[in-house]
N, C-alpha and C. Protein backbone atom coordinates (compact mmCIF):
# COMPACT_ATOMS: atom_id res chain seq x y z
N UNK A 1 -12.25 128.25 -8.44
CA UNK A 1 -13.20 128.09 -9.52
C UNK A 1 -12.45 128.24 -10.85
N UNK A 2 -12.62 127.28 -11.63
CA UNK A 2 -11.89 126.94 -13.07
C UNK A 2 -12.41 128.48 -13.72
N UNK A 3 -12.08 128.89 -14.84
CA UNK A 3 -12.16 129.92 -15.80
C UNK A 3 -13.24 129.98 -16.49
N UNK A 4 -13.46 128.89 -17.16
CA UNK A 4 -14.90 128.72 -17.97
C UNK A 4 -15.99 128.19 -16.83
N UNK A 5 -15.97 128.09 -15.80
CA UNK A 5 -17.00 127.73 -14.52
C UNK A 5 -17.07 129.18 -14.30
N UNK A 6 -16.30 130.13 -14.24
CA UNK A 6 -16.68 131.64 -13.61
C UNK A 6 -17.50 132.37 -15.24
N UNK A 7 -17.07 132.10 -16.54
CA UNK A 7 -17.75 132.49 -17.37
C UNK A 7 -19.46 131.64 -17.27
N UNK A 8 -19.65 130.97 -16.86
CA UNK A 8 -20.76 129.93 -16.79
C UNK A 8 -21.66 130.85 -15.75
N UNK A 9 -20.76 131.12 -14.97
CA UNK A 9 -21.73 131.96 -13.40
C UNK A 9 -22.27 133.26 -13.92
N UNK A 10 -20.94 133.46 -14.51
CA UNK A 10 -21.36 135.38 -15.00
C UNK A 10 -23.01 135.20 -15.85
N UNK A 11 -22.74 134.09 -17.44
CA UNK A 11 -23.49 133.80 -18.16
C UNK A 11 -24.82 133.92 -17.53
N UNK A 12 -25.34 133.15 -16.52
CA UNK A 12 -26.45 132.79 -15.60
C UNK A 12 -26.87 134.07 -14.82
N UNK A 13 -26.04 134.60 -14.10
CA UNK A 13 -26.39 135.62 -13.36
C UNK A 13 -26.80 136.64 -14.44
N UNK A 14 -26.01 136.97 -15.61
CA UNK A 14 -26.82 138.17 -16.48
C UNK A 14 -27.96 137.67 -17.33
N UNK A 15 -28.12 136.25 -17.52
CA UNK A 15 -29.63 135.50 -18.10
C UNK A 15 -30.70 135.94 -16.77
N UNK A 16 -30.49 135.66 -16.16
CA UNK A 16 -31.25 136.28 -14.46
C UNK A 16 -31.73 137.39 -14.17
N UNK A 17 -30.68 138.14 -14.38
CA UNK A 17 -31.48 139.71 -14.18
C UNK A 17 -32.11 140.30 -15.67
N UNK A 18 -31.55 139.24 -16.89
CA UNK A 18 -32.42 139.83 -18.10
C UNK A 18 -33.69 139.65 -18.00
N UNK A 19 -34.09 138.44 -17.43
CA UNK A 19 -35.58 137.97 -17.39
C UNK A 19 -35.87 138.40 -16.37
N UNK A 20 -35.65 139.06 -15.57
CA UNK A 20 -36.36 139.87 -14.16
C UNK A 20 -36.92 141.05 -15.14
N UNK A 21 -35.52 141.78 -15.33
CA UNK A 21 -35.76 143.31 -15.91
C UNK A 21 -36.72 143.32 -17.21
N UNK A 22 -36.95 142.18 -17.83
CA UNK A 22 -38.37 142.21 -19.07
C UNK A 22 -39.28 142.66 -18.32
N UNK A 23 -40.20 142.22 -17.24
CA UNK A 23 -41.46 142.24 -16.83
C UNK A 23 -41.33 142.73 -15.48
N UNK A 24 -40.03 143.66 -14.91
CA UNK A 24 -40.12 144.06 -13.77
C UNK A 24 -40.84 145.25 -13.72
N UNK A 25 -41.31 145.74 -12.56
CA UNK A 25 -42.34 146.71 -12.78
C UNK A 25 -41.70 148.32 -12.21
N UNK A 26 -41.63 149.11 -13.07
CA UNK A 26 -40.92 150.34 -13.51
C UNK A 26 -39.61 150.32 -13.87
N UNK A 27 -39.75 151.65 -14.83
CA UNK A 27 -38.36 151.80 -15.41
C UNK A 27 -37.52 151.90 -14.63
N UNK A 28 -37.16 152.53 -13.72
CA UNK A 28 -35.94 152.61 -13.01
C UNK A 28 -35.00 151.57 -12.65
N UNK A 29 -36.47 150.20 -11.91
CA UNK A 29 -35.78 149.29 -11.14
C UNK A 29 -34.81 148.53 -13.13
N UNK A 30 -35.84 148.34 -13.84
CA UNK A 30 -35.42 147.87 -15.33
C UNK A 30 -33.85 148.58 -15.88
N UNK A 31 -33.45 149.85 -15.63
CA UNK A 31 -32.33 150.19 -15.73
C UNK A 31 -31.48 149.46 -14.75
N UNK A 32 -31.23 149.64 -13.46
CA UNK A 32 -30.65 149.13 -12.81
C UNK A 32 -30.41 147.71 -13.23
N UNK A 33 -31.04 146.96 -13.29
CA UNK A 33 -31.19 145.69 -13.19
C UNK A 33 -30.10 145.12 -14.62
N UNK A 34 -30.72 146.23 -15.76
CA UNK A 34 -29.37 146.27 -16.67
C UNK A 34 -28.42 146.52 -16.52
N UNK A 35 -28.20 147.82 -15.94
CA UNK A 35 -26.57 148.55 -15.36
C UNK A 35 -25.64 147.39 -14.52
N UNK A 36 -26.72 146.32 -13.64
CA UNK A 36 -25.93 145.50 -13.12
C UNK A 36 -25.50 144.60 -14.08
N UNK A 37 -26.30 144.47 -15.14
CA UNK A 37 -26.00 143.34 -15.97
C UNK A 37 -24.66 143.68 -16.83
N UNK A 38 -24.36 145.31 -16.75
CA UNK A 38 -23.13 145.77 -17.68
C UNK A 38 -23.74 146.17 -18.46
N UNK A 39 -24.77 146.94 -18.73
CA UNK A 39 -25.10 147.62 -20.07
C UNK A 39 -24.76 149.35 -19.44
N UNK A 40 -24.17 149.71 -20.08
CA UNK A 40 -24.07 151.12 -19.91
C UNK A 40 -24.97 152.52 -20.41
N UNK A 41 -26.10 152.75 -18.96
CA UNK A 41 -26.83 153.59 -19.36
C UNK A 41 -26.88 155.07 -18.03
N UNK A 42 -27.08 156.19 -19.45
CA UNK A 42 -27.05 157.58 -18.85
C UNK A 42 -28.27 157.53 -17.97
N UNK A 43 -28.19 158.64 -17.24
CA UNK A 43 -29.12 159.39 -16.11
C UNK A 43 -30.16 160.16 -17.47
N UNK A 44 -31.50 159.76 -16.56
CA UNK A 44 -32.85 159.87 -17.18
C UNK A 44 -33.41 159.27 -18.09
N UNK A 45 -32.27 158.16 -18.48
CA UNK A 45 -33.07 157.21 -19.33
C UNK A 45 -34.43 156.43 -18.60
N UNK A 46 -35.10 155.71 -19.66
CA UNK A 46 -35.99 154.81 -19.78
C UNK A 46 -36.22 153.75 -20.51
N UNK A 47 -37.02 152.64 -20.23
CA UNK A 47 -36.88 151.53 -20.57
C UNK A 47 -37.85 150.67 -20.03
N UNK A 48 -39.01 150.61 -21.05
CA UNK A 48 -39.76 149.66 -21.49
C UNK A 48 -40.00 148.28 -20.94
N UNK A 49 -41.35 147.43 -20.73
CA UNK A 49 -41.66 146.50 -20.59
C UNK A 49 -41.15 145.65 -21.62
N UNK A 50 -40.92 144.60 -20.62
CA UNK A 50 -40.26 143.38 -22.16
C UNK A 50 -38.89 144.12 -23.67
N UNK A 51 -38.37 144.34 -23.17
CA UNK A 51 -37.36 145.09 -23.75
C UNK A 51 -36.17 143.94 -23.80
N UNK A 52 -35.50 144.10 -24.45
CA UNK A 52 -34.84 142.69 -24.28
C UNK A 52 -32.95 144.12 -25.06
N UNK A 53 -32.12 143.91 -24.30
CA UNK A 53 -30.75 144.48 -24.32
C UNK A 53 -29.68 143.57 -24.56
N UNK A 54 -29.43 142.94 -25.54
CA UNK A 54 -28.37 142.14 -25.98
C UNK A 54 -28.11 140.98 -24.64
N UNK A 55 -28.27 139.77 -24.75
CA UNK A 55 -28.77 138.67 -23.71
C UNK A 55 -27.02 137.93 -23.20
N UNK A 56 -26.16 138.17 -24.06
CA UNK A 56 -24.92 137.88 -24.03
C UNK A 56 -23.86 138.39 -23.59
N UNK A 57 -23.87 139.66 -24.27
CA UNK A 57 -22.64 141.11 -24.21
C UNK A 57 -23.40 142.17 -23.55
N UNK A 58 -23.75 142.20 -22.87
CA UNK A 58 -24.55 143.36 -21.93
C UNK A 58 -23.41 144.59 -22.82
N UNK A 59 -22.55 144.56 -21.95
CA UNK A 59 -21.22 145.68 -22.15
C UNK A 59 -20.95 146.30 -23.24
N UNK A 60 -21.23 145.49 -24.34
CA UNK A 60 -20.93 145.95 -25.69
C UNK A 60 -22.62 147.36 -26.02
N UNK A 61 -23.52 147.58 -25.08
CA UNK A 61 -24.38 148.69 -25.25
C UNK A 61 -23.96 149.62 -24.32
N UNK A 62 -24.03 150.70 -25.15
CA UNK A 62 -23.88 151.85 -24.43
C UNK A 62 -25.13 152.66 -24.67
N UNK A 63 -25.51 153.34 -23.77
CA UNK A 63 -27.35 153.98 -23.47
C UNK A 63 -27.08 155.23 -22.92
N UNK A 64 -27.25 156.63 -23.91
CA UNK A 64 -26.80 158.09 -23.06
C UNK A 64 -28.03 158.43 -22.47
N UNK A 65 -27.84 159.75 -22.08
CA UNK A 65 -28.85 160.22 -21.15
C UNK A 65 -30.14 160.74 -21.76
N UNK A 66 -31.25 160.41 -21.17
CA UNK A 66 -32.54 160.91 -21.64
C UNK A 66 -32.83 159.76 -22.60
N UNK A 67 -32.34 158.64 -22.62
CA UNK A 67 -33.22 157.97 -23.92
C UNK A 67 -34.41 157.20 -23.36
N UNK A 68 -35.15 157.06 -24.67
CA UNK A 68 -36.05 156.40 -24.24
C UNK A 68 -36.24 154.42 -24.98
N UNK A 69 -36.29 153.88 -24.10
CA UNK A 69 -36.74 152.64 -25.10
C UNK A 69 -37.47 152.32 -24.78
N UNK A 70 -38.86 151.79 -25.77
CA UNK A 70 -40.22 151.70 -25.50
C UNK A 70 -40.61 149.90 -25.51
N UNK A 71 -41.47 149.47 -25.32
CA UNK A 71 -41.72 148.26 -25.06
C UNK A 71 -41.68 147.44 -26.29
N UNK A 72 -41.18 145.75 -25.89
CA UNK A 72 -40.48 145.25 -26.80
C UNK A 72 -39.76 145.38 -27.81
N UNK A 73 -38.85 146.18 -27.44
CA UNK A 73 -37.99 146.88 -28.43
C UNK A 73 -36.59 145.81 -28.49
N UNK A 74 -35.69 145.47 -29.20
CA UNK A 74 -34.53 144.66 -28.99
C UNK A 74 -33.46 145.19 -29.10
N UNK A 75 -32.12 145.02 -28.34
CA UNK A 75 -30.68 145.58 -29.09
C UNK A 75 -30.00 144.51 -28.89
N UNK A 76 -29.45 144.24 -30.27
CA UNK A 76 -28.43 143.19 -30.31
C UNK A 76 -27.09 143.51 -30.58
N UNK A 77 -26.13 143.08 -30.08
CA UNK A 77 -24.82 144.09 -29.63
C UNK A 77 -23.90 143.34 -30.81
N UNK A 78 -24.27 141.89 -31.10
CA UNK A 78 -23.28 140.97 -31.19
C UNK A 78 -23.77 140.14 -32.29
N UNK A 79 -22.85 139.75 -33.39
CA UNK A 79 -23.39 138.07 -33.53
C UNK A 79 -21.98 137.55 -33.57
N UNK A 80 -21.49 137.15 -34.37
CA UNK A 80 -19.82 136.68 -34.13
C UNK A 80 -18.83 137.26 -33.95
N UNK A 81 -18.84 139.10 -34.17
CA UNK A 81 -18.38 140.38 -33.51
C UNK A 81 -18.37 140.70 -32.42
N UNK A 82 -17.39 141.19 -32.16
CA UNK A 82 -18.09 142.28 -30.96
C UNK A 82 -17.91 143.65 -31.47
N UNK A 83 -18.96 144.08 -32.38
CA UNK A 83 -19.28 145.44 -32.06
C UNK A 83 -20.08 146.42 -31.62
N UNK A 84 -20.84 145.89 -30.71
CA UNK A 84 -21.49 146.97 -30.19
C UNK A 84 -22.52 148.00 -30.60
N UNK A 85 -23.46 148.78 -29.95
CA UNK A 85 -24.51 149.23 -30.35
C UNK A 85 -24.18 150.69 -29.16
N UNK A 86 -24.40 151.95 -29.83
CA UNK A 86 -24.56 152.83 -28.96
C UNK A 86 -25.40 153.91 -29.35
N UNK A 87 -26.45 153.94 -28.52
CA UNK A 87 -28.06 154.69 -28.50
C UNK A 87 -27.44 156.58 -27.56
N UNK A 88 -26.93 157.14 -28.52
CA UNK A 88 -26.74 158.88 -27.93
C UNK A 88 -28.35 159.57 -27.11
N UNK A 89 -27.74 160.58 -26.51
CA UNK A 89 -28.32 161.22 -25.76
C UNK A 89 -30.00 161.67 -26.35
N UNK A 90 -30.94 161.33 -25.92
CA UNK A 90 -32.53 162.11 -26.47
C UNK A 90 -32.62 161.18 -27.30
N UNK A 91 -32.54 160.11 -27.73
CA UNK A 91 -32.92 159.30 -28.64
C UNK A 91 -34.29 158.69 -27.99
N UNK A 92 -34.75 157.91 -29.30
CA UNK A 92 -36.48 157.46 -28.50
C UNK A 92 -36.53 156.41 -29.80
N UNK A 93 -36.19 155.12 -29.14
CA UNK A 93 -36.62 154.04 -29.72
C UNK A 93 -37.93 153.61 -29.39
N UNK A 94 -38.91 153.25 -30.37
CA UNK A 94 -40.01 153.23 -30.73
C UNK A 94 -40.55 151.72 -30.23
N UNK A 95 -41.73 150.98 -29.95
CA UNK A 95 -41.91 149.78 -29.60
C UNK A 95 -41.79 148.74 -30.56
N UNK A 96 -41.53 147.56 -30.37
CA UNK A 96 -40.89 146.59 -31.02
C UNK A 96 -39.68 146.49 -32.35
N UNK A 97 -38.94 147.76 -32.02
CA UNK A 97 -38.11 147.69 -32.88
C UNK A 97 -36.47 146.93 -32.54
N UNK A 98 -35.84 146.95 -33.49
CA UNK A 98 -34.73 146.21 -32.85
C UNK A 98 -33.68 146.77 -34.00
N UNK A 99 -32.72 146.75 -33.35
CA UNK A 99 -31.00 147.64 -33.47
C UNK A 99 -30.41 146.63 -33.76
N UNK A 100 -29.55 146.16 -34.86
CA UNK A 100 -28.86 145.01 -35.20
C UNK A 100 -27.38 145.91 -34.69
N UNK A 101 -26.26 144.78 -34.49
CA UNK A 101 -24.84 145.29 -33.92
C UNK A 101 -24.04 146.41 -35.20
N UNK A 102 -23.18 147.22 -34.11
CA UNK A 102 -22.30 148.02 -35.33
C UNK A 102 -22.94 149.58 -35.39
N UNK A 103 -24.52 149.48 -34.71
CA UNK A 103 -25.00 151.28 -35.01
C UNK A 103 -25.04 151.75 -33.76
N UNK A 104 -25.21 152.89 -34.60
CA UNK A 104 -24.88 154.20 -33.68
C UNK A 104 -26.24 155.27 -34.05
N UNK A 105 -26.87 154.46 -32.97
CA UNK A 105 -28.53 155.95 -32.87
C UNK A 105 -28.12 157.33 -32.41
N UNK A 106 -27.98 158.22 -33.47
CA UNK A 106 -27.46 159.66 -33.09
C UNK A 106 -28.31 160.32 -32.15
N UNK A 107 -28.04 161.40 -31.74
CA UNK A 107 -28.42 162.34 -30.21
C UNK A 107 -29.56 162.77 -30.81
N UNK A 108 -31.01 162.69 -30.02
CA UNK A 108 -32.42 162.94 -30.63
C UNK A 108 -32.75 162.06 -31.89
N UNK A 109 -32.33 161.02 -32.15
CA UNK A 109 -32.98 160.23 -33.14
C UNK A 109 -34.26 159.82 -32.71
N UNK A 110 -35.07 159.72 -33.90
CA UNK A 110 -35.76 158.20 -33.57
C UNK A 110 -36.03 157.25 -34.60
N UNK A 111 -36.34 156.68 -34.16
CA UNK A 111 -36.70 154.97 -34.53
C UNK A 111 -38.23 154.65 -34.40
N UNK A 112 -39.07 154.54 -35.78
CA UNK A 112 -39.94 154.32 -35.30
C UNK A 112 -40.88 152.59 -34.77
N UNK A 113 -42.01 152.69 -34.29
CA UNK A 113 -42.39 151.40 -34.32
C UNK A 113 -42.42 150.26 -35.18
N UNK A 114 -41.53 149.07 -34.98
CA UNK A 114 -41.06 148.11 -35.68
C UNK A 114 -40.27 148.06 -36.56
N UNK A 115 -39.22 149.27 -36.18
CA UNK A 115 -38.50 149.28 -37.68
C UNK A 115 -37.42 148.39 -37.32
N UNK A 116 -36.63 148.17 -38.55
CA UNK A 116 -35.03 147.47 -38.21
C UNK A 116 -34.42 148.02 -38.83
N UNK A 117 -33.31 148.50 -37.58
CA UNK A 117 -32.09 149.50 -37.87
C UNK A 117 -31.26 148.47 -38.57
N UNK A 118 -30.43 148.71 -39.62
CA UNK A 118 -29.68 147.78 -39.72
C UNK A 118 -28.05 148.51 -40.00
N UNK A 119 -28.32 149.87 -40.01
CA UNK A 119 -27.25 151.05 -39.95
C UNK A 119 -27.15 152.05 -39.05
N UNK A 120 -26.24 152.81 -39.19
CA UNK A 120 -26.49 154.43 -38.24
C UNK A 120 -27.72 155.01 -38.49
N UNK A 121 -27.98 155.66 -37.37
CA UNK A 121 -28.96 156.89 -37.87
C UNK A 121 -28.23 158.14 -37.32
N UNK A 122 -28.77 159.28 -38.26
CA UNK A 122 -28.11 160.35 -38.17
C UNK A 122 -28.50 160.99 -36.87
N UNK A 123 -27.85 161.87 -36.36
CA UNK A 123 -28.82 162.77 -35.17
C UNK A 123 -30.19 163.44 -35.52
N UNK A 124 -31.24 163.54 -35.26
CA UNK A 124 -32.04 164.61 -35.05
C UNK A 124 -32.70 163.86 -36.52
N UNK A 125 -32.54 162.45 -36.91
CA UNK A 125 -33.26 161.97 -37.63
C UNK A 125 -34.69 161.14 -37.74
N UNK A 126 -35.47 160.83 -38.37
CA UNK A 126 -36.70 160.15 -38.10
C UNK A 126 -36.31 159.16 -39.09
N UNK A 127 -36.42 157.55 -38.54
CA UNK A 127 -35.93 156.75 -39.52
C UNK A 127 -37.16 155.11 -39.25
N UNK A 128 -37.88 154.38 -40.46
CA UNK A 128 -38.85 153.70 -40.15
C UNK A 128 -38.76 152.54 -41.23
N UNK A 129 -39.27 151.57 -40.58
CA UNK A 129 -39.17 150.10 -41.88
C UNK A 129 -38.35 149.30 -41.78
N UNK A 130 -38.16 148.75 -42.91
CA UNK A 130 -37.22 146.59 -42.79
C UNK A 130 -36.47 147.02 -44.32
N UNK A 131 -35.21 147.73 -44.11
CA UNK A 131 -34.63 148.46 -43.11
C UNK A 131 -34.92 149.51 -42.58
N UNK A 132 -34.48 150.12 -41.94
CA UNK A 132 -35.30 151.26 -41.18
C UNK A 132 -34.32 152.21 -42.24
N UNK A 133 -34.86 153.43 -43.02
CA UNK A 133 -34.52 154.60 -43.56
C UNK A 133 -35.38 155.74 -43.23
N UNK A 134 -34.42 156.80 -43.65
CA UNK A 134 -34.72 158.44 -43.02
C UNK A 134 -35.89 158.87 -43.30
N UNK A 135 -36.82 159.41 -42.77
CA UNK A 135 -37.87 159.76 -43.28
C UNK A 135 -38.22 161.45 -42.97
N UNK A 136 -37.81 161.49 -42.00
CA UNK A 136 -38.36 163.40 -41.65
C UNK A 136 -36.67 163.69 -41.03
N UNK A 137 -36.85 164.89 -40.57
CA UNK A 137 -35.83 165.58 -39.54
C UNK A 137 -36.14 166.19 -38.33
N UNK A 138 -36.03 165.59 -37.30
CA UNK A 138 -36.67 166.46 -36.13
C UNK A 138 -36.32 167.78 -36.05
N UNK A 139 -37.24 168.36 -35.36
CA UNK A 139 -36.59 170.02 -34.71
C UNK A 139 -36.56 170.06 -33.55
N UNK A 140 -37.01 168.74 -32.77
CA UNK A 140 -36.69 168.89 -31.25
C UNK A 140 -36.42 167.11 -30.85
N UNK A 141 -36.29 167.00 -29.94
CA UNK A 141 -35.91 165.70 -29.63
C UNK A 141 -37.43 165.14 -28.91
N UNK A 142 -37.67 164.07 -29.53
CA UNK A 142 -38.85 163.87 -29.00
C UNK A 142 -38.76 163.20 -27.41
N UNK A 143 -39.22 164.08 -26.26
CA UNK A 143 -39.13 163.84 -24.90
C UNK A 143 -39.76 164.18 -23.98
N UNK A 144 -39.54 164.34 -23.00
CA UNK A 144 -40.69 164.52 -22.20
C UNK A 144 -41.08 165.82 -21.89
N UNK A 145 -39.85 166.95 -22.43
CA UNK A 145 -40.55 168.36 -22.46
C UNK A 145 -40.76 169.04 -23.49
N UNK A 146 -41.58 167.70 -24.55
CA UNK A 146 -42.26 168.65 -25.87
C UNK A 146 -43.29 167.05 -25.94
N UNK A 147 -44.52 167.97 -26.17
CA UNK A 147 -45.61 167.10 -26.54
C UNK A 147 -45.54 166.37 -28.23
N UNK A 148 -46.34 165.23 -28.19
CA UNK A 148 -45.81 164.68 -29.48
C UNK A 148 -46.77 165.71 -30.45
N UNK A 149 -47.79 166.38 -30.35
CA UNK A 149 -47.64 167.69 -31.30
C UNK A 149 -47.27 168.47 -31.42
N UNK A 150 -46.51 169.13 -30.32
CA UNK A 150 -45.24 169.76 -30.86
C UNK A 150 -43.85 169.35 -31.29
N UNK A 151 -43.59 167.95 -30.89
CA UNK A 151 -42.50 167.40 -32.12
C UNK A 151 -43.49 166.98 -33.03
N UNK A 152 -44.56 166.80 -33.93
CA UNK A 152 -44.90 166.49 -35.01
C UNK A 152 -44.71 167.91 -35.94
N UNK A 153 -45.13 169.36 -34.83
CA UNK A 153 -45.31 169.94 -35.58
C UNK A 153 -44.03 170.75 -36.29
N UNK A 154 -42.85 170.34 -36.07
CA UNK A 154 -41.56 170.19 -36.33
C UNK A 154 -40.70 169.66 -36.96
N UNK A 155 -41.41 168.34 -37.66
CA UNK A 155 -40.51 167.16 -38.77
C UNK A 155 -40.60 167.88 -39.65
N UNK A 156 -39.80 167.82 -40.34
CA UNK A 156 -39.36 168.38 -41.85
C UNK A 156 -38.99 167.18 -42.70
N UNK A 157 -40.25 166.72 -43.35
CA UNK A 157 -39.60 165.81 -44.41
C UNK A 157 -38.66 165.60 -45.21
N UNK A 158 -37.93 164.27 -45.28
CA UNK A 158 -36.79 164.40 -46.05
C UNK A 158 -37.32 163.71 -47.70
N UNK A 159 -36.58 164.21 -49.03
CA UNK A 159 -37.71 164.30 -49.68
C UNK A 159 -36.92 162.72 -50.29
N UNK A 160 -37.77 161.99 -51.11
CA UNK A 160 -37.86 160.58 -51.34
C UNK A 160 -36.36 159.99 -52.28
N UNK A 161 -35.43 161.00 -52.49
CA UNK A 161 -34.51 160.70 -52.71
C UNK A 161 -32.83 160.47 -51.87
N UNK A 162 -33.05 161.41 -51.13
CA UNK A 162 -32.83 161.07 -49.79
C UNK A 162 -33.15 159.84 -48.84
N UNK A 163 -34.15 158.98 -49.15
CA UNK A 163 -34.45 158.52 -48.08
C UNK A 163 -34.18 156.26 -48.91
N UNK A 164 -33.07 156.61 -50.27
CA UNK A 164 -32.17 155.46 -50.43
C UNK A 164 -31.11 155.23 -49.78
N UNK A 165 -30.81 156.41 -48.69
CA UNK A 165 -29.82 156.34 -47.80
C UNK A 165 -29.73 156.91 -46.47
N UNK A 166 -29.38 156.39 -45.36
CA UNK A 166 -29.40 156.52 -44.40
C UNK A 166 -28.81 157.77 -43.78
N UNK A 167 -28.29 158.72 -45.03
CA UNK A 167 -27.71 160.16 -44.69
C UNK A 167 -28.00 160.98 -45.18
N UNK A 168 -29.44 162.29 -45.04
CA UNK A 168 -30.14 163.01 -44.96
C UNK A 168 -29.45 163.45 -46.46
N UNK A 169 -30.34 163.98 -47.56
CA UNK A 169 -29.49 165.08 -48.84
C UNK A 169 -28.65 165.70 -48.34
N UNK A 170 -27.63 166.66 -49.26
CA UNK A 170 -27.21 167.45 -48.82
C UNK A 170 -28.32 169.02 -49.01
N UNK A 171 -29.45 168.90 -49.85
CA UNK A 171 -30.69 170.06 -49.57
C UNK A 171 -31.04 169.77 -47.96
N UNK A 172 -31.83 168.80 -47.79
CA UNK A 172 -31.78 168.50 -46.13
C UNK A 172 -31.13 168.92 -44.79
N UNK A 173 -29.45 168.60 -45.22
CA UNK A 173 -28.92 169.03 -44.73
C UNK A 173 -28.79 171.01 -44.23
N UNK A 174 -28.78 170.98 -45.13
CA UNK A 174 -28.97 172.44 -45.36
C UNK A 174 -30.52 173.23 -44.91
N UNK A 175 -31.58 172.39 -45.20
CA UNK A 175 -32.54 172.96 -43.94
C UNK A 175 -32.21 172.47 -42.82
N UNK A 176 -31.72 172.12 -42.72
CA UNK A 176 -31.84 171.41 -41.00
C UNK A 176 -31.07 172.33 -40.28
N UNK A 177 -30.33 173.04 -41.21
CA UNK A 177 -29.63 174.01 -40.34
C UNK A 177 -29.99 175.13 -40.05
């Protein structure tokens, strides 16, 4: 088999299991179905109906443990780069949002519904909108062993000057600690 005939097969076979894993039914089999595709994801993640994981470069995502990605959410790894997208540990991407290539979702971030990342987010940040910027600071990682009122009752707003940039004040900083 010629070189660009085996890139052609690969191409097809990971178009294949992308459109299985949109509308397959539970998360687990939906990880797998990525992991085969080459996306690299931690133990206890999750992952969303219709979720769509970079359709090209599987490989170029990396997915740590405990995250969550919620339905129709997008990550795009790539456009004429390859750089890659990597979602840290406790993160919780929000539904229909989408991760443009180059970021890095810090450990307990989130992302809320429909935003577009178009940068890093910090760890333990709350970030929302077109582009997506900082908006609170978590005190816990929003997951499955804290109710969403007890991570609500935990954000610490970041105050509106802070939030022209994607890296918390340095006052912020300083509560957060």
């Amino acid at each position: 088999m010629r070189l660009e005939e085996k890139g052609i097969v690969r191409g097809l076979k990971n178009r294949i299991l992308q459109h299985i894993a949109r509308s397959a039914p539970g998360s687990e089999f939906r990880v797998l179905l990525h992991r085969l595709r080459g996306v690299r994801i931690g133990k206890g993640s999750w992952i969303g109906y219709d979720v769509v994981l970079e359709t090209a470069r599987p490989e170029l995502i990396s997915i740590g443990d405990g995250v969550s990605i919620s339905m129709r959410a997008t990550v795009i790894a790539h456009f004429k780069e390859s750089t890659g997208v990597r979602i840290e540990q406790n993160a919780f991407i929000g539904p229909g949002a989408i991760i443009l290539p180059g970021v890095v979702v810090g450990e307990g971030a989130v992302v809320t519904a429909g935003s577009v990342v178009t940068s890093s987010v910090s760890p333990m940040t709350v970030v929302q909108g077109n582009p997506a910027r900082p908006v609170a600071r978590c005190g816990v990682p929003l997951d499955d062993k804290v109710s969403f009122v007890g991570f609500s009752a935990r954000l610490k707003p970041i105050n509106s000057s802070a939030r022209t940039s994607n890296e918390p004040s340095e006052k912020d900083a300083v509560e957060a600690r």
